[in-house]
Protein backbone atom coordinates (compact mmCIF):
# COMPACT_ATOMS: atom_id res chain seq x y z
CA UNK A 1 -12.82 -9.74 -26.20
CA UNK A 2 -16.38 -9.55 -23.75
CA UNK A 3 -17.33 -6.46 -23.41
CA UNK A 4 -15.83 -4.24 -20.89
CA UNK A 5 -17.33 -0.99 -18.44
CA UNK A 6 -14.78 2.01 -18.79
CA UNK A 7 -13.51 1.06 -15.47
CA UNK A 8 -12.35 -2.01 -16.21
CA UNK A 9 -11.39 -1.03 -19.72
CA UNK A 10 -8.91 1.09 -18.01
CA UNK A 11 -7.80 -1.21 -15.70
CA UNK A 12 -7.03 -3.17 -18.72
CA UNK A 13 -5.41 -1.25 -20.48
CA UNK A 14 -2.99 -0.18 -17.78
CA UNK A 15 -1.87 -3.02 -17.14
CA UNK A 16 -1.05 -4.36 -20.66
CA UNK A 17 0.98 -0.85 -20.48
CA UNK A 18 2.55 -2.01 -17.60
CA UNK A 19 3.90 -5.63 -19.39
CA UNK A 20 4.24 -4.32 -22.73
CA UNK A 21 5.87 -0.98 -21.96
CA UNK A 22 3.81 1.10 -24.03
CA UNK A 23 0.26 0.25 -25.99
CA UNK A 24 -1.41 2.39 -29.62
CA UNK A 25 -4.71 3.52 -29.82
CA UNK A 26 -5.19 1.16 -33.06
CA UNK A 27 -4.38 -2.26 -31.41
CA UNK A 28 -6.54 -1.53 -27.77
CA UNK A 29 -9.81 -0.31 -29.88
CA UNK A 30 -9.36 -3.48 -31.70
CA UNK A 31 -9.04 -5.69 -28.82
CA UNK A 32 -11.43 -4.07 -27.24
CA UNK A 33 -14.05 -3.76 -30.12
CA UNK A 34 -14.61 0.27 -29.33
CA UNK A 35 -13.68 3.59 -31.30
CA UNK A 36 -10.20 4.96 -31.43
CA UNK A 37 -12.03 8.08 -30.15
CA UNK A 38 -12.86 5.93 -26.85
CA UNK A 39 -9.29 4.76 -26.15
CA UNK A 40 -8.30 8.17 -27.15
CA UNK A 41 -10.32 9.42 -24.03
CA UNK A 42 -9.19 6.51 -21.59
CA UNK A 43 -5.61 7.22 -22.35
CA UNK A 44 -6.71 10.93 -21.61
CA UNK A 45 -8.27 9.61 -18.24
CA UNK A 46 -5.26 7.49 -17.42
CA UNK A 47 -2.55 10.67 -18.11
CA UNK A 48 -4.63 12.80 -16.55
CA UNK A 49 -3.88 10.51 -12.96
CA UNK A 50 -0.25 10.19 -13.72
CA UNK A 51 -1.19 6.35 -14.25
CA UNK A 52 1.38 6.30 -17.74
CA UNK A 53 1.93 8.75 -20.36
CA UNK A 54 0.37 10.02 -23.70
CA UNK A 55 2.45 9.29 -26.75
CA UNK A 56 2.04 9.96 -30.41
CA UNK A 57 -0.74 7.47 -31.40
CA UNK A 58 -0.96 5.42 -28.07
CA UNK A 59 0.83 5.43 -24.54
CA UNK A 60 3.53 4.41 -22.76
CA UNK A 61 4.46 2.93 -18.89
CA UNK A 62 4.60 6.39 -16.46
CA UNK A 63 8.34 5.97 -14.79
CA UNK A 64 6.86 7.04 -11.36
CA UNK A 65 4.48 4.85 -11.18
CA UNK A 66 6.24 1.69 -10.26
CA UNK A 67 5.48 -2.11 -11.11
CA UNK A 68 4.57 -4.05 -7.86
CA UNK A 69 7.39 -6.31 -6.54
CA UNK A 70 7.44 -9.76 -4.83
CA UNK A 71 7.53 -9.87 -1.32
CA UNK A 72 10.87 -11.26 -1.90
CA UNK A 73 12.43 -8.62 -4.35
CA UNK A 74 10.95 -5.59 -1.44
CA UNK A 75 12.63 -7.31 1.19
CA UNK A 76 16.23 -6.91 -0.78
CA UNK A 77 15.28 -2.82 -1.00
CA UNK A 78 16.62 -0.78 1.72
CA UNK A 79 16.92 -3.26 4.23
CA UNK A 80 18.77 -1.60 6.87
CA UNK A 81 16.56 1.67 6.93
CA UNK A 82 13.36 -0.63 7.18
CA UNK A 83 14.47 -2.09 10.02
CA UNK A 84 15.35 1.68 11.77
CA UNK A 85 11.96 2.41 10.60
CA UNK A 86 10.19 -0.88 12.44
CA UNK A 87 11.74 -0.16 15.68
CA UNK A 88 10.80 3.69 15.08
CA UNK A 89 7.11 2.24 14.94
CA UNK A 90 7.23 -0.69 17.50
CA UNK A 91 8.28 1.93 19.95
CA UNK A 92 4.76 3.70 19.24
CA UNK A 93 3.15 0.35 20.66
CA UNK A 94 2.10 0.38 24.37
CA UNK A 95 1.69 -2.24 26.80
CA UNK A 96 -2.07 -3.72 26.42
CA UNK A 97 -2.68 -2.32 22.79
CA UNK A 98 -4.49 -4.59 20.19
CA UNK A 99 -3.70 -3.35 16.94
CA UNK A 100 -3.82 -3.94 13.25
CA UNK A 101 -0.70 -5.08 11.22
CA UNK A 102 -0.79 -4.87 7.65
CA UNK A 103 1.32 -7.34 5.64
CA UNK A 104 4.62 -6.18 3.98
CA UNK A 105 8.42 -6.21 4.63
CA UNK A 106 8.60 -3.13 6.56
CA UNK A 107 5.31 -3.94 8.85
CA UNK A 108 7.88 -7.26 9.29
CA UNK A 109 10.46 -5.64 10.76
CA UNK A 110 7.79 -3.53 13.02
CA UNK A 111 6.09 -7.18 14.25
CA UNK A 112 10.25 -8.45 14.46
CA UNK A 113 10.50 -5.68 17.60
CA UNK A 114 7.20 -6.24 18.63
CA UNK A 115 8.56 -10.31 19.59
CA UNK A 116 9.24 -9.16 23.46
CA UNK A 117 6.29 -7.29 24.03
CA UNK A 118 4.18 -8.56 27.22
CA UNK A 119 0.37 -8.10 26.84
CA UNK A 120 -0.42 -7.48 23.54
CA UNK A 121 -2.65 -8.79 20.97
CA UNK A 122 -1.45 -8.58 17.16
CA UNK A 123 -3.73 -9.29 13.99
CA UNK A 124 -2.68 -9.82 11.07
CA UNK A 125 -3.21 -10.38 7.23
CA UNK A 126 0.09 -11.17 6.70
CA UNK A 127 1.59 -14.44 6.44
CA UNK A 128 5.33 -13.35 7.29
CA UNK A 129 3.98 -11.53 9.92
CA UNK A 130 2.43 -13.96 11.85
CA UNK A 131 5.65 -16.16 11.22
CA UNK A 132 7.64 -13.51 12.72
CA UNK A 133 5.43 -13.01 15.73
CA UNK A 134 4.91 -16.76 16.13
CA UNK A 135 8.83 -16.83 18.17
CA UNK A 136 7.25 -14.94 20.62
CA UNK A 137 6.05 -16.79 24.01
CA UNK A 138 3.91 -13.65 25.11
CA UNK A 139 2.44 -12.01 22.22
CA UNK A 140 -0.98 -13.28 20.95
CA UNK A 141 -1.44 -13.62 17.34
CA UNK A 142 -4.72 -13.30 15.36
CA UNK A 143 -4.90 -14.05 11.34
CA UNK A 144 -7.82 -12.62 9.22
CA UNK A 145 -7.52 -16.10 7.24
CA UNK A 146 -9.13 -15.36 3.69
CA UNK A 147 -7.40 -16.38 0.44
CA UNK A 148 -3.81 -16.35 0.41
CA UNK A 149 -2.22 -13.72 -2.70
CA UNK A 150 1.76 -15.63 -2.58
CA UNK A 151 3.29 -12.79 -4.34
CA UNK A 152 2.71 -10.43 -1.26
CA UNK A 153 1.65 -13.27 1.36
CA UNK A 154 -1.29 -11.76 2.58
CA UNK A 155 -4.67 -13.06 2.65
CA UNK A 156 -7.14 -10.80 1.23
CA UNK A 157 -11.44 -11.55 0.39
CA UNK A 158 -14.76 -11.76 2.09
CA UNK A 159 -13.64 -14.06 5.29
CA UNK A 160 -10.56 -11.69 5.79
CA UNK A 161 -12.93 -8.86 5.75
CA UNK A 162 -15.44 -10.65 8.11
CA UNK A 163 -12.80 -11.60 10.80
CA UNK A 164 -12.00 -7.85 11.27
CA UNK A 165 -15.83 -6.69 12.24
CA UNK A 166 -16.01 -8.58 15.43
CA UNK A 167 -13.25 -6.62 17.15
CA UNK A 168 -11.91 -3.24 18.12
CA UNK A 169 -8.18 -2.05 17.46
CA UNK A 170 -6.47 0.49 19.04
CA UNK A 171 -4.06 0.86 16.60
CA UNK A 172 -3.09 -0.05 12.62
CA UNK A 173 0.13 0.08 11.19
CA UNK A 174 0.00 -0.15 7.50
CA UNK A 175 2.20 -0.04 4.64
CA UNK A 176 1.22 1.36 0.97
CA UNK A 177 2.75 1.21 -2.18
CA UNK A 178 1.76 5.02 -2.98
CA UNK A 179 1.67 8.15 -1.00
CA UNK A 180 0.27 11.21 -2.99
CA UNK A 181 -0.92 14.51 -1.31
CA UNK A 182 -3.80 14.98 -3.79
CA UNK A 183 -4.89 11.02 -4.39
CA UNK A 184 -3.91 9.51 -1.17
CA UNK A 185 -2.26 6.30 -0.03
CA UNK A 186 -2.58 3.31 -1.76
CA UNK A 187 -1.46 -0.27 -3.23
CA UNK A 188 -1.29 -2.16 -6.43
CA UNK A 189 -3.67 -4.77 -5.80
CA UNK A 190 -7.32 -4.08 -5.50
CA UNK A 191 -8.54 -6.32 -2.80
CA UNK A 192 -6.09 -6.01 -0.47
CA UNK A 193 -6.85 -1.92 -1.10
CA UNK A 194 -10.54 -3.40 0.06
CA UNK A 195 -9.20 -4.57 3.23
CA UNK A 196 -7.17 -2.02 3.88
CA UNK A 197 -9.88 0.28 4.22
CA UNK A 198 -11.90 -1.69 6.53
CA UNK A 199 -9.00 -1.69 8.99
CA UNK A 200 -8.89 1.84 8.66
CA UNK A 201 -12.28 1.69 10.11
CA UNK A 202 -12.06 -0.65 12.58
CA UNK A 203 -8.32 1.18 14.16
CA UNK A 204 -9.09 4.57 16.57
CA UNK A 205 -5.70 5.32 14.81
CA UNK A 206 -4.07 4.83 11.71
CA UNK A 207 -0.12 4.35 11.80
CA UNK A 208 1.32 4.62 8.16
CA UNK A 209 5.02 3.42 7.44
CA UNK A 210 6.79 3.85 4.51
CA UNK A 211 10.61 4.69 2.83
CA UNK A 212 10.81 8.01 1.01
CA UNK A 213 10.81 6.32 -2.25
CA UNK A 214 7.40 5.98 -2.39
CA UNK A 215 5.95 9.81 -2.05
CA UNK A 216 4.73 10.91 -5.11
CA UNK A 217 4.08 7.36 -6.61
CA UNK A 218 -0.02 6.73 -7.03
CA UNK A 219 -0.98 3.53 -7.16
CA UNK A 220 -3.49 2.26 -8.97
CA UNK A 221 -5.95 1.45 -5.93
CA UNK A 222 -6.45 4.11 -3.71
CA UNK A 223 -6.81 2.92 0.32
CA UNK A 224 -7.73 6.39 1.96
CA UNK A 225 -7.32 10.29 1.48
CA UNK A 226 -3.79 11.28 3.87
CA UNK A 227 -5.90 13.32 5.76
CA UNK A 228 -7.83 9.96 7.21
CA UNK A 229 -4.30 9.08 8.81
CA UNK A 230 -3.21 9.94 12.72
CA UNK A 231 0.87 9.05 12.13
CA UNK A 232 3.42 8.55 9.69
CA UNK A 233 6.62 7.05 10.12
CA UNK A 234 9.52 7.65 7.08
CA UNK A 235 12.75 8.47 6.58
CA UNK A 236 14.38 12.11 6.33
CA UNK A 237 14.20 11.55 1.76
CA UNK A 238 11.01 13.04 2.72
CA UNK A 239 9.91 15.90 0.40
CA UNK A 240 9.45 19.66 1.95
CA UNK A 241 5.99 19.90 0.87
CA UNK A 242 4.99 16.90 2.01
CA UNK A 243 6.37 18.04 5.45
CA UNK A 244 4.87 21.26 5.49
CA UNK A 245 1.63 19.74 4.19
CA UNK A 246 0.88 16.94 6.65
CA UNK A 247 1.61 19.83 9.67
CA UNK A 248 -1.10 21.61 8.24
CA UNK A 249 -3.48 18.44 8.74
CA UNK A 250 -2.15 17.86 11.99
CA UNK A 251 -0.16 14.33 11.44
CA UNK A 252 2.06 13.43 13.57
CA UNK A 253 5.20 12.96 11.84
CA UNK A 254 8.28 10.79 12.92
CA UNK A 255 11.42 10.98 10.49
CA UNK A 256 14.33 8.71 10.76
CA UNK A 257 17.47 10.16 9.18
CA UNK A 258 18.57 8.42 5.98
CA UNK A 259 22.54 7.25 6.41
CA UNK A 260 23.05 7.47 2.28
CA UNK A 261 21.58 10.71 1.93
């Protein structure tokens, strides 16, 4: 195998942990032509972040860290409270804004009660979300173009990144895959993590929305520390901590109650 830095060694390795399910020192310093000593301290490195777990003579997939889904497969999970969430959000929207919307199925729901807005200017990187928007007669829709990732449906790379410097956004409302006190937010896929953070830049505020389920879940690519964020819109599965925590930073915080809970 070519020779790998320790970044991408890891990077590696995690994700044949991710297919595979769990990975031994032996096998990954073979593949990867190093010392079992070497592994032994990237496996230390990856436990260490909660990315998987240590096991006797290799490692295994961390349960809390979950696998990234298809756009398709997140749009099946918790449907109903994504839309309650959207229209939470959407109502945060005023007249003559031009924000940010991040792709995703509950940003979708956000741009679905954003259809019958007058005077307001939505960009995107997400190719559902500009479908969604495009039923409306009065909203103006921008697209970062770039290249197109089909699992998620977002467009992600340099002319996505380039599109965004030309403008200023009052607002962004993005979605993450991970929301950890200590590492931040963040997403499974590293160049849409690259984007993300430029829009973080480019927004005067930074609207995050997100189900319960995903507190406590790092993913791999972090987009910002949680104290970079202005707002953040969940559901009531919320953890105490997390509650008392993000007071202390001085987010605004906007729970909608759960109906299963």
């Amino acid at each position: 195998m070519d020779a790998f830095n320790s970044i991408e060694r890891q990077q590696e390795i995690l994700r044949m942990t991710q297919a595979q399910g769990k990975v031994s020192v032996k096998e990954l310093a073979e593949q990867f032509n190093v010392s079992e000593v070497t592994i032994r301290n990237d496996l230390s490195i990856l436990d260490r972040k909660k990315l998987l777990v240590r096991s006797r003579g290799g490692a295994m997939v961390n349960s809390q860290l979950g696998r990234e889904l298809s756009l398709k497969e997140k749009s099946h999970q918790n449907s109903l409270l994504k839309r309650r969430l959207g229209k939470v959000v959407a109502d945060l929207v005023l007249e003559g804004e031009r924000i940010l919307l991040d792709s995703g199925t509950t940003t979708q729901e956000v741009a679905a009660c954003l259809v019958d807005r007058e005077d307001l200017v939505v960009m995107t990187n997400g190719l559902n979300i500009a479908t969604e928007l495009a039923r409306s007669e009065s909203v103006e829709v921008m697209m970062t173009g770039g290249s197109l990732r089909k699992k998620s449906m977002s467009f992600y790379g340099a002319v996505a990144e380039r599109s965004l410097q030309n403008y200023n956004f009052s607002k962004l409302i993005l979605g993450v895959d991970g929301f950890d006190l200590r590492t931040g937010i963040g997403t499974h896929f590293e160049k849409e993590a690259i984007l993300n953070r430029l829009m973080c830049e480019m927004a005067e505020e930074v609207v995050v929305v997100t189900d319960s389920s995903k507190f406590d879940k790092r993913a791999f690519h972090v987009i910002c520390a949680v104290k970079e964020i202005h707002t953040l819109v969940t559901d009531s599965g919320i953890p105490q901590n997390y509650i008392e925590e993000l007071d202390k930073l001085g987010i605004n915080l906007h729970i909608v109650e759960r109906t299963d809970q």
